[in-house]
Protein backbone atom coordinates (compact mmCIF):
# COMPACT_ATOMS: atom_id res chain seq x y z
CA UNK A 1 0.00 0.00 0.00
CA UNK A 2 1.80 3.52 -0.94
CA UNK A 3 1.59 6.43 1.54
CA UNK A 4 1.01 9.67 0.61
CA UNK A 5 3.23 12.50 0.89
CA UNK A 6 1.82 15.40 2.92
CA UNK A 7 1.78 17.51 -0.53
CA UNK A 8 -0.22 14.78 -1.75
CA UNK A 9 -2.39 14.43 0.70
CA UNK A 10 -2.84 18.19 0.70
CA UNK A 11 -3.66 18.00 -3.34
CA UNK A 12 -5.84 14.86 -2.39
CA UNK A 13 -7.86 16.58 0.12
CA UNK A 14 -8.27 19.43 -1.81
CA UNK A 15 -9.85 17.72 -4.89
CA UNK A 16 -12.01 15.52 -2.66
CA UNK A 17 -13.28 18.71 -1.52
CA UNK A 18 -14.66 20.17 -4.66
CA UNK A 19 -15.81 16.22 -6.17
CA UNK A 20 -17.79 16.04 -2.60
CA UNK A 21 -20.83 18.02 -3.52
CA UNK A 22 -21.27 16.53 -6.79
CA UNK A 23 -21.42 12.77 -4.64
CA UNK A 24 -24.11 14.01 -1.95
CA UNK A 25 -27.02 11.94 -1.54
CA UNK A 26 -29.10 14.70 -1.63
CA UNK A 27 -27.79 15.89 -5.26
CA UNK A 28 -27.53 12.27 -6.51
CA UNK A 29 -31.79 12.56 -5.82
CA UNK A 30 -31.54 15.22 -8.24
CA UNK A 31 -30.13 13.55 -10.99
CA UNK A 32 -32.49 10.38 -10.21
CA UNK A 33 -35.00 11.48 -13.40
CA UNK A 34 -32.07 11.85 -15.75
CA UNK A 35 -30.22 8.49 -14.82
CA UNK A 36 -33.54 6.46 -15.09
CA UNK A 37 -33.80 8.00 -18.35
CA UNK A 38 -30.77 6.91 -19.38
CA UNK A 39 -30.54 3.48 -17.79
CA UNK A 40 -33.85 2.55 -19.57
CA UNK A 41 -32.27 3.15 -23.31
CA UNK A 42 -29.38 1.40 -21.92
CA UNK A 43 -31.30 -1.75 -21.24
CA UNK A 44 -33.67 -1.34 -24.33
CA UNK A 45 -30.67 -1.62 -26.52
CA UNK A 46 -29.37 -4.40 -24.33
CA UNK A 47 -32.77 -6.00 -24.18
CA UNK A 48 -32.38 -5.67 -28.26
CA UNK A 49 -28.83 -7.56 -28.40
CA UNK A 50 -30.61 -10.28 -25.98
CA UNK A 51 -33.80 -10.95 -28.14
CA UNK A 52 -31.11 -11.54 -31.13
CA UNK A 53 -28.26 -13.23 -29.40
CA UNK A 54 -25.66 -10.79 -30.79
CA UNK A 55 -22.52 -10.52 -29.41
CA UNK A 56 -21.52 -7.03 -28.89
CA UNK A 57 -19.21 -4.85 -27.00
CA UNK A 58 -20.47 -4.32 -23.43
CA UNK A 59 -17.75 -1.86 -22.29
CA UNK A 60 -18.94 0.54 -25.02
CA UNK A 61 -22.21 0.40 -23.93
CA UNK A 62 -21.58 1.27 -20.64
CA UNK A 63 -18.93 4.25 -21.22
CA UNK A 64 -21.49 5.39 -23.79
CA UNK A 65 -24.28 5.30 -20.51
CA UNK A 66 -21.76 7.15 -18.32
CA UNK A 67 -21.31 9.80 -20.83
CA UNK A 68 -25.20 9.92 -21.32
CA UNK A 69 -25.79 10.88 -17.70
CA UNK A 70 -22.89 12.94 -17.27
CA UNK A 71 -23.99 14.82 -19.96
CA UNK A 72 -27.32 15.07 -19.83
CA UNK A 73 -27.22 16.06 -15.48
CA UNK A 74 -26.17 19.49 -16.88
CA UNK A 75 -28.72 22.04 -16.14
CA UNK A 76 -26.88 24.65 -18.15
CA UNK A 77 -27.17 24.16 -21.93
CA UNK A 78 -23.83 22.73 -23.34
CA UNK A 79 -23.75 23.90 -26.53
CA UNK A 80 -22.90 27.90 -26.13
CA UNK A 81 -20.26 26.78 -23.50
CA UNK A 82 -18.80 24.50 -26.08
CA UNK A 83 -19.03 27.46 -28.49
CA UNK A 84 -17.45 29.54 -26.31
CA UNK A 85 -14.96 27.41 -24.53
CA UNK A 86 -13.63 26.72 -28.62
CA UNK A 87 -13.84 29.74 -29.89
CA UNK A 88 -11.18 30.87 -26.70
């Protein structure tokens, strides 16, 4: 098991910090309709590979679902910030 260095630590605390909020139960609850949403066209298109016996890629399924509710938890429309985060 490595040890941190006290710098480390200090980063480590830091970050955990500012990820914190986004992990509390009570803004999880928040993002309940979204990930529901997002879980069920998950498991339609998994349903769909079942029904046919397909083999497909799993991992790119799920990365794809991650993405999906990371994206779509955003309460700020993303396109104008990606416009202006490019355009800088």
């Amino acid at each position: 098991m490595a040890c941190l260095s006290p710098l480390q630590a200090e980063e480590w605390k830091a970050l955990r910090r500012r990820f914190n909020p986004g992990f509390a139960p009570q803004h999880l609850m928040t993002l309940l309709p979204c990930i529901l949403d997002k879980t069920w066209y998950f498991l339609e298109h998994l349903d769909g590979y079942a029904q046919t016996g397909e083999a497909f890629c799993l991992d790119e399924f799920c990365t794809n679902l991650t993405f999906d509710i990371i994206g779509g938890s955003f309460r700020i429309p993303l396109l104008p910030l990606l416009t202006i985060l490019v355009k800088n």
